[in-house]
N, C-alpha and C. Protein backbone atom coordinates (compact mmCIF):
# COMPACT_ATOMS: atom_id res chain seq x y z
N UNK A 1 0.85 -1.18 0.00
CA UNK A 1 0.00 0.00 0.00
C UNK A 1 0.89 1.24 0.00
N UNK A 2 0.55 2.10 -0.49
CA UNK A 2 1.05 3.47 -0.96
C UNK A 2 0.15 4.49 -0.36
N UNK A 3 1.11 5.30 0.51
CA UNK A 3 -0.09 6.67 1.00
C UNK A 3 0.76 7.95 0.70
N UNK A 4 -0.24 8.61 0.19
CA UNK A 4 0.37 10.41 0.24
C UNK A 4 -0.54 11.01 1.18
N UNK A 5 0.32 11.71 1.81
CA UNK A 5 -0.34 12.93 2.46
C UNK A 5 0.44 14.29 2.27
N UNK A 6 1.26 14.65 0.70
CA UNK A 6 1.72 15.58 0.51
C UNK A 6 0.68 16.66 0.47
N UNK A 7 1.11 17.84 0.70
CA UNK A 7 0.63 18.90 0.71
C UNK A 7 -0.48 19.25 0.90
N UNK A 8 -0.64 18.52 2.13
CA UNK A 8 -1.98 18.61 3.08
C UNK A 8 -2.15 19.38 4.20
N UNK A 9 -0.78 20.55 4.01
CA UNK A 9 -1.37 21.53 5.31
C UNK A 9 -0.63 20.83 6.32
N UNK A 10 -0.28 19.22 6.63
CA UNK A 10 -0.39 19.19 7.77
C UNK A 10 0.91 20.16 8.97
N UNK A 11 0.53 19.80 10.10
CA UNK A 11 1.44 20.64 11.15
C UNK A 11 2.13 19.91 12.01
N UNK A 12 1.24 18.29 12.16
CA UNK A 12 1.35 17.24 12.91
C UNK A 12 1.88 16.18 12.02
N UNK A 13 2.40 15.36 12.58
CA UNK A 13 2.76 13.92 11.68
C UNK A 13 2.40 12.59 13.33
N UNK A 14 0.93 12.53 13.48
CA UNK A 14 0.52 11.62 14.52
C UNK A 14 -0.11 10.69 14.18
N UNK A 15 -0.38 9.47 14.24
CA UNK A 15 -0.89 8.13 13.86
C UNK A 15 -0.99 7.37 14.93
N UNK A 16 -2.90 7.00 15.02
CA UNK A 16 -2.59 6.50 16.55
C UNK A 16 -3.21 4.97 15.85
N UNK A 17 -2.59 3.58 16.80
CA UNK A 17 -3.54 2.67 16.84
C UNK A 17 -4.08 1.66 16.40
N UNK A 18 -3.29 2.51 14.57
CA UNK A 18 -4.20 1.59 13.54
C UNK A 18 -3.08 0.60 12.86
N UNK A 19 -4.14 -0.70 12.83
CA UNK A 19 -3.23 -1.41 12.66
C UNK A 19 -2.98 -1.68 10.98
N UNK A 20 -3.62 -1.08 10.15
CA UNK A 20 -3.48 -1.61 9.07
C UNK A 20 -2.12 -0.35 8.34
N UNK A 21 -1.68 0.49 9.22
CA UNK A 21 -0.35 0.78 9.10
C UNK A 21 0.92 -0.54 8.90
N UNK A 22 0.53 -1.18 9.41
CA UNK A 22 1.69 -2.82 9.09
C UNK A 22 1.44 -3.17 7.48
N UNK A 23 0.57 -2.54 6.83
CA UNK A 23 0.63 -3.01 5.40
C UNK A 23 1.24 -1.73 4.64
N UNK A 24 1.38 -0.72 4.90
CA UNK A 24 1.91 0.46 4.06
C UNK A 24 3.67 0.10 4.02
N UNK A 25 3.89 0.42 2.47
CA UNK A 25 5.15 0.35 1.91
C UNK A 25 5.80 1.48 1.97
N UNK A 26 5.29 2.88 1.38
CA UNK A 26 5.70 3.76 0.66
C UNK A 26 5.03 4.79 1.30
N UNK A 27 4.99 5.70 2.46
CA UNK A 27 4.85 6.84 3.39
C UNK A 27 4.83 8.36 2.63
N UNK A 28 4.33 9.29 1.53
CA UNK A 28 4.70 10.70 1.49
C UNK A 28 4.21 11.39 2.18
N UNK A 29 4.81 12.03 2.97
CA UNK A 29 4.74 13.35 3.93
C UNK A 29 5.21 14.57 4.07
N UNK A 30 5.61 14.81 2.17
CA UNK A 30 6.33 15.96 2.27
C UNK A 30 5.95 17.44 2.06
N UNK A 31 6.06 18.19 1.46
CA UNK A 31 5.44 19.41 1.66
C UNK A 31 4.13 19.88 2.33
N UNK A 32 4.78 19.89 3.93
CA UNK A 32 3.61 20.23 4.94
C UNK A 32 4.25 21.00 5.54
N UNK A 33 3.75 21.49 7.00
CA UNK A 33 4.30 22.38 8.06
C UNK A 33 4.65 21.48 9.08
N UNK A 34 5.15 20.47 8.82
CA UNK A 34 5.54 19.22 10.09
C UNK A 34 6.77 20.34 10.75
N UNK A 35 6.56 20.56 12.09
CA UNK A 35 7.98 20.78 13.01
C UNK A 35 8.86 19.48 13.55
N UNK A 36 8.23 18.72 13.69
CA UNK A 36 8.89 17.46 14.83
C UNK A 36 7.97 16.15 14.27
N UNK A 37 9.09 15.53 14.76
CA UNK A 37 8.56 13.70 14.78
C UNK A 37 8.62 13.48 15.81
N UNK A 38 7.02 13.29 16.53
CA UNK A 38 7.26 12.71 17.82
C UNK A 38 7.88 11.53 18.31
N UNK A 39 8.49 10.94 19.10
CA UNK A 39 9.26 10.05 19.59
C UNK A 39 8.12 8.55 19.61
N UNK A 40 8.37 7.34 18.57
CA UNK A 40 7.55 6.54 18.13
C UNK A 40 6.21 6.79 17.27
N UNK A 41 6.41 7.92 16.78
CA UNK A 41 5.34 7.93 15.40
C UNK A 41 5.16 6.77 14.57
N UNK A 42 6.32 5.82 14.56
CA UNK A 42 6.14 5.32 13.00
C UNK A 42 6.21 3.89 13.53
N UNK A 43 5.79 3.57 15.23
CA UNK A 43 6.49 2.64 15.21
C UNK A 43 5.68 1.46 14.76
N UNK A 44 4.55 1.68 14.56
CA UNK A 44 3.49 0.40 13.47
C UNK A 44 3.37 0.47 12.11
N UNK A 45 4.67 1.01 11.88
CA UNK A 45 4.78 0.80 9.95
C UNK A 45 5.83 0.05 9.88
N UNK A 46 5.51 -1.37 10.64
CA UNK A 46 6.77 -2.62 10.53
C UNK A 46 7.51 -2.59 8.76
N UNK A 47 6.70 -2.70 7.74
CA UNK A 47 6.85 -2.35 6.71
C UNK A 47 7.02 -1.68 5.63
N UNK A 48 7.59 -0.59 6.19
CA UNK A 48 7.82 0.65 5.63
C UNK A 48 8.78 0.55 5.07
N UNK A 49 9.02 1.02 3.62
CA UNK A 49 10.20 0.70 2.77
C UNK A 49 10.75 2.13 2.53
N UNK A 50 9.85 3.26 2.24
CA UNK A 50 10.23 4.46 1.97
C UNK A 50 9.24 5.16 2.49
N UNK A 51 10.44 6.13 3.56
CA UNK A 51 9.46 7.39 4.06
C UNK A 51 10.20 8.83 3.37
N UNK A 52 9.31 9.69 3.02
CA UNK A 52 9.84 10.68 2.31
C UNK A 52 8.75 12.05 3.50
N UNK A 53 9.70 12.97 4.23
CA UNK A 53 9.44 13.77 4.85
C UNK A 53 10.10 15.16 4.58
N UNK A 54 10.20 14.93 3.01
CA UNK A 54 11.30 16.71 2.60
C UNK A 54 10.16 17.51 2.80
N UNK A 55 10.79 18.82 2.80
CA UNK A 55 9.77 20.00 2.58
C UNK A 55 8.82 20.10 3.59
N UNK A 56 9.31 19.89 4.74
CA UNK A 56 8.78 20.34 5.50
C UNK A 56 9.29 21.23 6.57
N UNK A 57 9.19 21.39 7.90
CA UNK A 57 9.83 22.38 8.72
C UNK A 57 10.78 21.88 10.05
N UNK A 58 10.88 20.73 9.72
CA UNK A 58 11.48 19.69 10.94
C UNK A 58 12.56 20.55 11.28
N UNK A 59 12.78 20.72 12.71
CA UNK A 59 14.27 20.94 12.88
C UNK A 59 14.83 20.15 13.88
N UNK A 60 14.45 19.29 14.17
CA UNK A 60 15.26 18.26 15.20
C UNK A 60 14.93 16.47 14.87
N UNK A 61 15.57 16.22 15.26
CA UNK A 61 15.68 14.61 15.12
C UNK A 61 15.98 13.64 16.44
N UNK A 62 15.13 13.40 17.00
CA UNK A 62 15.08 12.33 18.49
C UNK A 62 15.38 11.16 18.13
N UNK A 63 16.05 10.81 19.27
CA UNK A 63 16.48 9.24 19.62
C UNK A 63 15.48 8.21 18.75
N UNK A 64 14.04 8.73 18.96
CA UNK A 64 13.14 7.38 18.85
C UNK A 64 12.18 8.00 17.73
N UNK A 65 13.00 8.63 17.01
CA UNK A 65 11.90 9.58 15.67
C UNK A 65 11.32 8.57 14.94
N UNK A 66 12.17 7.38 14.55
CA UNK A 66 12.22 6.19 13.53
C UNK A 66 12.27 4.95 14.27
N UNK A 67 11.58 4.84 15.62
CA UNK A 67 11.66 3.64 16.01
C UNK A 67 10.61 2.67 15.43
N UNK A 68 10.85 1.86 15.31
CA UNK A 68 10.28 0.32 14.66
C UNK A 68 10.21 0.34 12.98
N UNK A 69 11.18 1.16 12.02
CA UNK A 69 11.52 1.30 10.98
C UNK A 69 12.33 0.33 10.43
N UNK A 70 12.56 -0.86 11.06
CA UNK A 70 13.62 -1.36 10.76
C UNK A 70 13.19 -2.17 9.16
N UNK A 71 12.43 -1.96 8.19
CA UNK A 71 12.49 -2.66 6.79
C UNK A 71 12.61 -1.30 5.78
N UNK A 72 13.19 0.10 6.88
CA UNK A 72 13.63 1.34 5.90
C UNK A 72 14.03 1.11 5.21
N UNK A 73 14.38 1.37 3.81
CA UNK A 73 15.38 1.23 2.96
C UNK A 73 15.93 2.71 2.22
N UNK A 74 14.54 3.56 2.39
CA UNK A 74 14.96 4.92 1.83
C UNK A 74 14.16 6.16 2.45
N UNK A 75 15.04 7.09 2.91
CA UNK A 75 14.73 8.24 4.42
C UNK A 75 14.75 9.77 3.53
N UNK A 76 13.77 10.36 3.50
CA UNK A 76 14.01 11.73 2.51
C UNK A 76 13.78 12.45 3.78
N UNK A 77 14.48 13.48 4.22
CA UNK A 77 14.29 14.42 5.06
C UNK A 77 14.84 15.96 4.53
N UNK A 78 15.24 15.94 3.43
CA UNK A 78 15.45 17.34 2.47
C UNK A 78 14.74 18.48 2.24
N UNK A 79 15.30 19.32 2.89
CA UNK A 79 14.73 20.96 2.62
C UNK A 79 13.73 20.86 4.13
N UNK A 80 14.35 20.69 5.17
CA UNK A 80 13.69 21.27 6.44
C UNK A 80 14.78 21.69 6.96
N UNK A 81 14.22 22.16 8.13
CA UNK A 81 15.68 23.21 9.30
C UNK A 81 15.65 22.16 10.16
N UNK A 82 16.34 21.25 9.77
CA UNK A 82 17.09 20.35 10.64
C UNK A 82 18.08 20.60 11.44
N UNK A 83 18.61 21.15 12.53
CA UNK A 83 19.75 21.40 12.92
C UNK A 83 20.37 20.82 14.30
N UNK A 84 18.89 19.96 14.74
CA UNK A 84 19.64 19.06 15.79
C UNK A 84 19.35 17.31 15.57
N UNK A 85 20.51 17.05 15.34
CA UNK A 85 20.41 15.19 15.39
C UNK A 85 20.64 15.03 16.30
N UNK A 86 19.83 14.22 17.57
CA UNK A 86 20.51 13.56 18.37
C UNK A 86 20.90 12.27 18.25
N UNK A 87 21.89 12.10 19.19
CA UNK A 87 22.77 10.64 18.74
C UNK A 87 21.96 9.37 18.71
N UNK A 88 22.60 8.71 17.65
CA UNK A 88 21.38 7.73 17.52
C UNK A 88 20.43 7.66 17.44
N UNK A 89 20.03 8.62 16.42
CA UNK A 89 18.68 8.68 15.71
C UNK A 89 18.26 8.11 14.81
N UNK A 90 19.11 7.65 14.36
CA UNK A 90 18.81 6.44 13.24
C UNK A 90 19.30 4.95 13.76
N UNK A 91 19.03 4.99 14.95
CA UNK A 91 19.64 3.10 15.67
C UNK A 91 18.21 2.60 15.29
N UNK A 92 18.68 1.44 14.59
CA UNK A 92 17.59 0.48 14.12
C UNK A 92 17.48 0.68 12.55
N UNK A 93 17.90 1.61 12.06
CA UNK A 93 17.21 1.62 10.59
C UNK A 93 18.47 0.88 10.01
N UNK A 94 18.47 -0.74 9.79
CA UNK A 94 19.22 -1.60 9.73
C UNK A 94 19.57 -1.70 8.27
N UNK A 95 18.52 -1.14 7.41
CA UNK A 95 18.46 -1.64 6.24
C UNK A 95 18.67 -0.63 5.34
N UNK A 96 18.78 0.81 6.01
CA UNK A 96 18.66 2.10 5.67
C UNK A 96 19.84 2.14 4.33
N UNK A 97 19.05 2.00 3.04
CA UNK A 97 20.79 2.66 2.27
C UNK A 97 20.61 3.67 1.28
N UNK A 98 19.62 4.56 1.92
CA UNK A 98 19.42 5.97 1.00
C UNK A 98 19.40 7.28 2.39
N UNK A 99 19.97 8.12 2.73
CA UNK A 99 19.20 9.17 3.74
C UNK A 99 19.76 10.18 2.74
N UNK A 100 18.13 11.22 2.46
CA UNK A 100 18.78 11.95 1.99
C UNK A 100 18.46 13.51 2.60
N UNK A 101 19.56 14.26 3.59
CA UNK A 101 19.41 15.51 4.28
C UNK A 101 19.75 16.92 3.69
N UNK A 102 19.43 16.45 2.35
CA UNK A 102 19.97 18.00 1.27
C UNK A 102 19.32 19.70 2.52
């Protein structure tokens, strides 16, 4: 399954509950007003192959931004004010072999 939620305004990036997040492949979330990834947003998209979060307004990156990501394969976080990674923010994304932080 394939979801966009580009350029939907949003401000939030929250997902509560649902379980049929375990079937989504392919995540767009980019051109919104996202500030932050809350700490376990994503963690019921066991199957997530590509999350794409450019263009938005992120400026920090937590320990547990990407926890339970581990079938990542490709991370777009390009064109936000990113300016704090904390360490090990990407522990777990095992499979990760694209990040791209233009």
């Amino acid at each position: 399954i394939n979801s966009e939620l580009s350029c939907s305004g949003l401000q939030e990036v929250q997902f509560f509950n649902v379980n049929d997040f375990s079937k989504v492949f392919n995540l767009l979330v980019k051109n919104n007003e996202i500030k932050e990834i809350p700490d376990y947003t994503f963690a019921n998209f066991s199957r997530l192959e590509i999350l794409n979060l450019g263009s938005n307004k992120i400026e920090s990156l937590n320990l547990n931004s990407f926890y339970g990501l581990r079938n990542l394969i490709e991370l777009y976080l390009s064109y936000n004010k990113i300016n704090i990674i904390k360490n090990r923010s990407f522990l777990g994304l095992e499979n990760l072999k694209l990040l791209d932080l233009k």
